[in-house]
C-alpha atoms as a PDB file:
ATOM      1  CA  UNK A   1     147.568 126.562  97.725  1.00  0.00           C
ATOM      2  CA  UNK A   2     144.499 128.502  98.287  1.00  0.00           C
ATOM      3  CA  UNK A   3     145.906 131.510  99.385  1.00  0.00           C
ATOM      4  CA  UNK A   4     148.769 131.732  96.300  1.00  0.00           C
ATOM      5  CA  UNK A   5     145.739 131.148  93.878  1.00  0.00           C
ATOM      6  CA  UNK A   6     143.848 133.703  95.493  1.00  0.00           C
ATOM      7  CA  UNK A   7     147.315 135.974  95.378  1.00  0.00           C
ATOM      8  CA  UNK A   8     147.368 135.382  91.799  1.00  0.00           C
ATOM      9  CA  UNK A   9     143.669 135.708  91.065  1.00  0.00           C
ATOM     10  CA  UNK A  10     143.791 139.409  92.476  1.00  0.00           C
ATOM     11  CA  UNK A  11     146.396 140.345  90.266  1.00  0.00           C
ATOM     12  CA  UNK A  12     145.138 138.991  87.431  1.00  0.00           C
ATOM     13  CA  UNK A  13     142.093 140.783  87.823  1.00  0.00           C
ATOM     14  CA  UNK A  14     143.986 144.279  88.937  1.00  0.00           C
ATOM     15  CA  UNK A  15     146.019 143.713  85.503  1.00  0.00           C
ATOM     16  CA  UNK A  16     142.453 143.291  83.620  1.00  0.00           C
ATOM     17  CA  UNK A  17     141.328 146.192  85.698  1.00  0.00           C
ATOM     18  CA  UNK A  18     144.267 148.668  84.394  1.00  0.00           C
ATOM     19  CA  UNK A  19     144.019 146.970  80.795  1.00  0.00           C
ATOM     20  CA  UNK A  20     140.586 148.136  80.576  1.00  0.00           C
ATOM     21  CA  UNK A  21     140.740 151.595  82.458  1.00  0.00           C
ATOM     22  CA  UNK A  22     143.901 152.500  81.051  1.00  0.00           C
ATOM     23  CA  UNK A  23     144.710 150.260  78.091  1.00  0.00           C
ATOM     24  CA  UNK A  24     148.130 149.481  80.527  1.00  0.00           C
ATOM     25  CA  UNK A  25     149.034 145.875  80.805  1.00  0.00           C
ATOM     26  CA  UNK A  26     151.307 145.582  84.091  1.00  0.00           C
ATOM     27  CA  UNK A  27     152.105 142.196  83.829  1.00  0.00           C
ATOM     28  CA  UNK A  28     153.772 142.983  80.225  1.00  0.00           C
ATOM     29  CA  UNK A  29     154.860 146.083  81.187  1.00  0.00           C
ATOM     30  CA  UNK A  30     156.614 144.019  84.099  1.00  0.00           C
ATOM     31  CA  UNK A  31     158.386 141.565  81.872  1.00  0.00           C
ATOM     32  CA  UNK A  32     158.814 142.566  78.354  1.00  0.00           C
ATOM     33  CA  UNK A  33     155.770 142.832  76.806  1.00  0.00           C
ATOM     34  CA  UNK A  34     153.153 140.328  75.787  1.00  0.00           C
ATOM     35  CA  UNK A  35     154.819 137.818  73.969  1.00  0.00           C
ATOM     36  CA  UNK A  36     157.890 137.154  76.762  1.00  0.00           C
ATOM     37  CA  UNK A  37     158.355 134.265  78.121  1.00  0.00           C
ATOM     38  CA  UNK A  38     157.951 135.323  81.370  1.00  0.00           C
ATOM     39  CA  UNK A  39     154.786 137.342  81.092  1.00  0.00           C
ATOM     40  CA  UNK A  40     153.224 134.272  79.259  1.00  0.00           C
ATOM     41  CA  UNK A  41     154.065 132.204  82.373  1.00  0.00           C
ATOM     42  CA  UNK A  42     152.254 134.814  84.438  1.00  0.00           C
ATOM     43  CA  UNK A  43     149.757 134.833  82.332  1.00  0.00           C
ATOM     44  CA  UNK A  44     149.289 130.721  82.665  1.00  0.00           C
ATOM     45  CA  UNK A  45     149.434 130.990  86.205  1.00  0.00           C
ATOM     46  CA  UNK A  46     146.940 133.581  86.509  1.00  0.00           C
ATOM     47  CA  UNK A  47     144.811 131.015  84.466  1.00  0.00           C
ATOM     48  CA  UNK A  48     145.481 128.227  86.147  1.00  0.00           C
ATOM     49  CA  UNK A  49     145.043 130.054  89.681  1.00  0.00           C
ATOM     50  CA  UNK A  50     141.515 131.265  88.749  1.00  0.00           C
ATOM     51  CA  UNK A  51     140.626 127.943  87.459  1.00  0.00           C
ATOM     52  CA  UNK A  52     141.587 126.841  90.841  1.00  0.00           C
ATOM     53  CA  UNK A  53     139.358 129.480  92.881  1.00  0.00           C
ATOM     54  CA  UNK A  54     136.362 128.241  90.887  1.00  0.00           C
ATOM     55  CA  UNK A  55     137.096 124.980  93.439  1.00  0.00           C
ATOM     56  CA  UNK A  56     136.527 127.354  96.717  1.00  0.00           C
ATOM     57  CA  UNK A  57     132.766 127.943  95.463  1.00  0.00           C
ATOM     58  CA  UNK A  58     132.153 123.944  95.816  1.00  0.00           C
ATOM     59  CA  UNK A  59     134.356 122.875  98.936  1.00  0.00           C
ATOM     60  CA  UNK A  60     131.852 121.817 101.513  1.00  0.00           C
ATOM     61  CA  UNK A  61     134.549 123.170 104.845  1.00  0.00           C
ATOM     62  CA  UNK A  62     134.409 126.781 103.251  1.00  0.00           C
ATOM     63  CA  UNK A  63     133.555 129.417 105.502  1.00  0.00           C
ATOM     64  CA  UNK A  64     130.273 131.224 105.023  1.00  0.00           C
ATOM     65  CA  UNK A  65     128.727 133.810 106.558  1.00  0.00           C
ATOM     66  CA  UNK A  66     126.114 133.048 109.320  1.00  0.00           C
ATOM     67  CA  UNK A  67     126.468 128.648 108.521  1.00  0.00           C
END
């Protein structure tokens, strides 16, 4: 689970990246613009998988450099 919301979380912010370098949104581009059904699930699930990450910075068994 951590490594799909991670997946997600990447391209999420690569999509924000291009959005704001290039006013290009690859995730609409990908599936029909904005307002498709399918972007809007991508969309969700970027969400949802950054919500998720926020849970990495509190987990106690995380690996840190030099603990």
């Amino acid at each position: 689970m951590d490594t799909i919301a991670l997946l997600l979380a990447i391209i999420g912010g690569l999509n924000w990246g291009l959005v704001g370098l290039f006013k290009f949104d690859l995730v609409a581009w990908l599936f029909g613009g904005q307002t498709a059904l399918l972007a809007r699930v991508v969309y969700i699930l970027v969400a949802l998988s950054a919500l998720w990450c926020i849970t990495l910075l509190f987990r106690k068994d995380r690996p840190c450099c030099g603990e």
